[in-house]
Protein backbone atom coordinates (compact mmCIF):
# COMPACT_ATOMS: atom_id res chain seq x y z
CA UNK A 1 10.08 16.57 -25.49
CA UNK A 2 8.58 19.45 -23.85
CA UNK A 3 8.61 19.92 -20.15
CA UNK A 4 5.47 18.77 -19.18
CA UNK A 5 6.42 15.13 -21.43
CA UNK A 6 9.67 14.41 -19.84
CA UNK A 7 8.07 15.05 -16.16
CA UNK A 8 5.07 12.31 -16.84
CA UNK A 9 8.23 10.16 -18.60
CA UNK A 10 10.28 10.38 -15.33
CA UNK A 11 6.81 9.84 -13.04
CA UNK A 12 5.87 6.86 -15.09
CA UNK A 13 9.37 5.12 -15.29
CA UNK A 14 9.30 5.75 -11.54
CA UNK A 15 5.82 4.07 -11.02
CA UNK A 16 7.61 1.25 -12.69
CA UNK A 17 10.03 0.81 -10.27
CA UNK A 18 7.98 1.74 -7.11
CA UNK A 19 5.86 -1.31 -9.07
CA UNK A 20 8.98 -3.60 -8.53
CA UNK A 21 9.81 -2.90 -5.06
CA UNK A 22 6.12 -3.26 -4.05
CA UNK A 23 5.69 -6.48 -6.06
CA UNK A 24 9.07 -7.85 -3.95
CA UNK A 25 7.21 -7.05 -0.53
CA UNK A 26 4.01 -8.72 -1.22
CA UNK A 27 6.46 -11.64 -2.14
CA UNK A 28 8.32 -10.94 1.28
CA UNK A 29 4.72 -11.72 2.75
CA UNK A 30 5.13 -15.19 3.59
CA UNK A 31 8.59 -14.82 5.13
CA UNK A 32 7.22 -11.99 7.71
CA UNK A 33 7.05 -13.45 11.29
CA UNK A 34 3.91 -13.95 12.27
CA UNK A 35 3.97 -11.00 14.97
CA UNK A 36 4.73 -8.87 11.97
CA UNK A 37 2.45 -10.13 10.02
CA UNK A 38 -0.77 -7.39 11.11
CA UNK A 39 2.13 -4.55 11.22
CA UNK A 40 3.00 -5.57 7.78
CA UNK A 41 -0.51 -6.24 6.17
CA UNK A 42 -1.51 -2.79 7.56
CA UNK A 43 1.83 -1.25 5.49
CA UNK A 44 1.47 -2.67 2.47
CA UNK A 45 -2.21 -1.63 2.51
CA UNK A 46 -1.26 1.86 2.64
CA UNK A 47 1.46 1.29 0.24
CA UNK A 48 -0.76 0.06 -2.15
CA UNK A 49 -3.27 2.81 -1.78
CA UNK A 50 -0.81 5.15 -2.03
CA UNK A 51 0.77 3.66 -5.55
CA UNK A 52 -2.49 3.41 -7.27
CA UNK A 53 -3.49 7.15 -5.90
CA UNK A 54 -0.19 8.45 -7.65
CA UNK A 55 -0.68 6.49 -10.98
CA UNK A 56 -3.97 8.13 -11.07
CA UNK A 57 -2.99 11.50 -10.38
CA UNK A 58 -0.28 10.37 -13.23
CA UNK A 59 -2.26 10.03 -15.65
CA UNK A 60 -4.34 13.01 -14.67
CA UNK A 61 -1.29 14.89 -15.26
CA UNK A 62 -0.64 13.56 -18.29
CA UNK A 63 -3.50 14.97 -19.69
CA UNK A 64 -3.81 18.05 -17.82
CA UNK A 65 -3.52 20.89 -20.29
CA UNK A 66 0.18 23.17 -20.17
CA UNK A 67 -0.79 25.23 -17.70
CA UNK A 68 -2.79 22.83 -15.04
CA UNK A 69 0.48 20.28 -15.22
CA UNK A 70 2.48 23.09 -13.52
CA UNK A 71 -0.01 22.95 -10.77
CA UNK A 72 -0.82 19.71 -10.58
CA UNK A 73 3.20 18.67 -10.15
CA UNK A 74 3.59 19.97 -6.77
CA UNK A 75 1.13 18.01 -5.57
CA UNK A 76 3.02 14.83 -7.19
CA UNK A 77 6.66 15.62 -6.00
CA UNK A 78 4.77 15.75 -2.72
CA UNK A 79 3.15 12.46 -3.09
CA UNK A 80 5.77 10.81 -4.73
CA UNK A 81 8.29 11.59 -2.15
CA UNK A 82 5.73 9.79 0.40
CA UNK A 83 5.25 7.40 -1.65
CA UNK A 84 9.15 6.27 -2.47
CA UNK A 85 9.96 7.15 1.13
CA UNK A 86 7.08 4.23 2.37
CA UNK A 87 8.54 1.69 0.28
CA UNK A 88 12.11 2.23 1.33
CA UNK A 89 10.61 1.86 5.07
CA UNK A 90 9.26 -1.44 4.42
CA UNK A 91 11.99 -2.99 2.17
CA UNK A 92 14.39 -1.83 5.21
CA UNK A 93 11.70 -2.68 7.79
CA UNK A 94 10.98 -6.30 6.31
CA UNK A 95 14.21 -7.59 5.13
C-alpha cells in the first residue's frame, strides 16, 4: 500500500467508528431529558452534517490523483479532528 491507500484505509475505518458512536447517540435520543432535547437535536444535526461532509470529501480523496491527495489531506485531518472531537462532546455531554 502506497501512502495515499493506507491514509483513505485509516479515514474510512475511522468513518466506521465515528458511524458507531453517532448511531449510539441517535439511540441515546429518547433517554435525553426533555430540556435537552432542542440542545441535543441541534448537535446531532451538526454531527450528522459534519459525518456525511467528511465521507464525501473521503471519497473525493480517494480518487484524487497522487499529487491532489497531498492537498486535499490537510483539509481532512482538519475536519476529522472536528469531527471526532463533536462526537466525544456529545457521548460525554449525553451520557
Amino acid at each position: 500500500m502506497d501512502k495515499k491507500e493506507t491514509y483513505v484505509a485509516k479515514l474510512e475505518e475511522q468513518l466506521k467508528e465515528w458511524g458507531i458512536h453517532l448511531d449510539e447517540l441517535r439511540t441515546k435520543s429518547g433517554k435525553v431529558k426533555v430540556e435537552l432535547k432542542s440542545e441535543y437535536d441541534k448537535d446531532m444535526k451538526i454531527l450528522h452534517s459534519k459525518y456525511e461532509e467528511t465521507k464525501k470529501r473521503t471519497l473525493e480523496l480517494k480518487q484524487s490523483s497522487a499529487e491532489a491527495w497531498k492537498e486535499l489531506s490537510s483539509g481532512m485531518d482538519k475536519a476529522g479532528k472536528e469531527l471526532g472531537s463533536g462526537i466525544k462532546n456529545a457521548l460525554d455531554k449525553f451520557k
